[in-house]
C-alpha atoms as a PDB file:
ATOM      1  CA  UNK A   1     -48.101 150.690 -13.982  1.00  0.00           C
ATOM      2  CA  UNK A   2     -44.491 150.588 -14.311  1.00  0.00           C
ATOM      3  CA  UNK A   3     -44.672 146.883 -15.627  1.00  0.00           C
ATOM      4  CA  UNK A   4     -47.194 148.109 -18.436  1.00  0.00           C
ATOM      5  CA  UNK A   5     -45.031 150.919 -19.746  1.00  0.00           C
ATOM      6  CA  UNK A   6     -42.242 148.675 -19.900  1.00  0.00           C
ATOM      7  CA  UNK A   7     -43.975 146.081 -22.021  1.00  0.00           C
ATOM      8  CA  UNK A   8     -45.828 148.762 -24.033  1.00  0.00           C
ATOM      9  CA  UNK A   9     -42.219 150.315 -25.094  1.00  0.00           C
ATOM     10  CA  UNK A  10     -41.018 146.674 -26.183  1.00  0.00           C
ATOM     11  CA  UNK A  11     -44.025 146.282 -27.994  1.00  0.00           C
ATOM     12  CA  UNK A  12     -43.739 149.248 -29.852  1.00  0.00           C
ATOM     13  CA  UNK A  13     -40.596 149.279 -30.566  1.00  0.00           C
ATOM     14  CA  UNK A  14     -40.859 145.326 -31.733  1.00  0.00           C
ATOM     15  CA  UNK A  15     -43.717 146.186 -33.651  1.00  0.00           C
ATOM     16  CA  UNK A  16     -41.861 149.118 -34.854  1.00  0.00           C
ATOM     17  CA  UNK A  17     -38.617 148.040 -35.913  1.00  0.00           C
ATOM     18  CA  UNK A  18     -39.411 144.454 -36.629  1.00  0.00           C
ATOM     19  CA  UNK A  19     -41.292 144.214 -39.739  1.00  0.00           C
ATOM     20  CA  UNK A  20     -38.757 146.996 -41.024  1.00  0.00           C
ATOM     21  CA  UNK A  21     -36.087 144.588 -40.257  1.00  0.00           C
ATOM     22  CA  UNK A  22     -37.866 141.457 -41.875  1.00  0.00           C
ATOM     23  CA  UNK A  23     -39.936 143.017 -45.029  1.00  0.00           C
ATOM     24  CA  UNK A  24     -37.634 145.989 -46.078  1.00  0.00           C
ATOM     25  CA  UNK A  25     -40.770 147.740 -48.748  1.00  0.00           C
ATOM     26  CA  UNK A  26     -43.596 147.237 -46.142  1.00  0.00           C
ATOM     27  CA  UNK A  27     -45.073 150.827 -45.614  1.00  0.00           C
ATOM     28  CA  UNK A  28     -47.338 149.417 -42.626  1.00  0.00           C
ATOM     29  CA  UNK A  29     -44.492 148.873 -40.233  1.00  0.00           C
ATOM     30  CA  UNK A  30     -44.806 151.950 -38.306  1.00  0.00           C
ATOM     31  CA  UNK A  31     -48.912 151.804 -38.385  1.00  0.00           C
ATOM     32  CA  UNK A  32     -48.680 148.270 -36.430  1.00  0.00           C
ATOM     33  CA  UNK A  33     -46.153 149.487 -33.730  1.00  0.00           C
ATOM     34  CA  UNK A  34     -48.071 152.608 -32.701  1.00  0.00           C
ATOM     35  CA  UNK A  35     -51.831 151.112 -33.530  1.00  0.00           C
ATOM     36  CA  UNK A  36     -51.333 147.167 -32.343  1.00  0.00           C
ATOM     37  CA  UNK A  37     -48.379 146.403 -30.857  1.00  0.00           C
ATOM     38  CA  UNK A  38     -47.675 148.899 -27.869  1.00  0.00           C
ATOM     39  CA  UNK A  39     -51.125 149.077 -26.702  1.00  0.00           C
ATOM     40  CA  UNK A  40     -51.164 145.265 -26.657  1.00  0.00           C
ATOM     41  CA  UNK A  41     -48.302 145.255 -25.025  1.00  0.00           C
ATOM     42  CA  UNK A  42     -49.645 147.817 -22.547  1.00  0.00           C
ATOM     43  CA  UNK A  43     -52.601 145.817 -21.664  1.00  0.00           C
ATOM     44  CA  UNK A  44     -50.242 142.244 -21.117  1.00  0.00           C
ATOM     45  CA  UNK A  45     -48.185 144.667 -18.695  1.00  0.00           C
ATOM     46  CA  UNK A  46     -50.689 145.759 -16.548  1.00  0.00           C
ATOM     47  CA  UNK A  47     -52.480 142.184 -16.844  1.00  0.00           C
ATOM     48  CA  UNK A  48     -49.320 140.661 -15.498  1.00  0.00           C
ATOM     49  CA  UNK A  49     -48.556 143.142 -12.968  1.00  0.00           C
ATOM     50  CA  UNK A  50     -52.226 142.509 -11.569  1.00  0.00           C
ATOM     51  CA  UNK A  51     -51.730 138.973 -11.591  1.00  0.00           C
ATOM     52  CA  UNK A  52     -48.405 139.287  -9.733  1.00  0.00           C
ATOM     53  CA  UNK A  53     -49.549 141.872  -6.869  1.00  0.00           C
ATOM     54  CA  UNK A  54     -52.452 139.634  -6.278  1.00  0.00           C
ATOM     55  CA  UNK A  55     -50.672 136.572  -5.915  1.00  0.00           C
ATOM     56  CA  UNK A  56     -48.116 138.219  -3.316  1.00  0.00           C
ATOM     57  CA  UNK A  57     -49.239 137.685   0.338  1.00  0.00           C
ATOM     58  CA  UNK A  58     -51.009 141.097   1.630  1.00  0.00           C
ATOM     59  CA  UNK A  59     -51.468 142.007  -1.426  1.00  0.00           C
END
């Protein structure tokens, strides 16, 4: 849980700020932070944290 907030914030704030930064007249910026980007990076969160809990012993 704690893995997939992490990653969702970078995400977001990647897909937030980035294209700002590259392409300064691109209105869709903000759209692909909040839409694409942070709930992708939500899902590769709690993807990896699954993968790593399972792969611990006991786990």
């Amino acid at each position: 849980m704690c893995g997939s907030l992490i990653l969702g914030g970078i995400g977001f704030i990647f897909g937030f700020f980035g294209p700002m930064l590259i392409v300064q007249d691109t209105q869709r910026a903000a759209t692909f932070g909040i839409l694409i980007a942070s709930p992708l990076g939500m899902v590769a969160g709690a993807v990896a944290g699954y993968l790593l809990k399972s792969r611990q012993k006991g786990g």
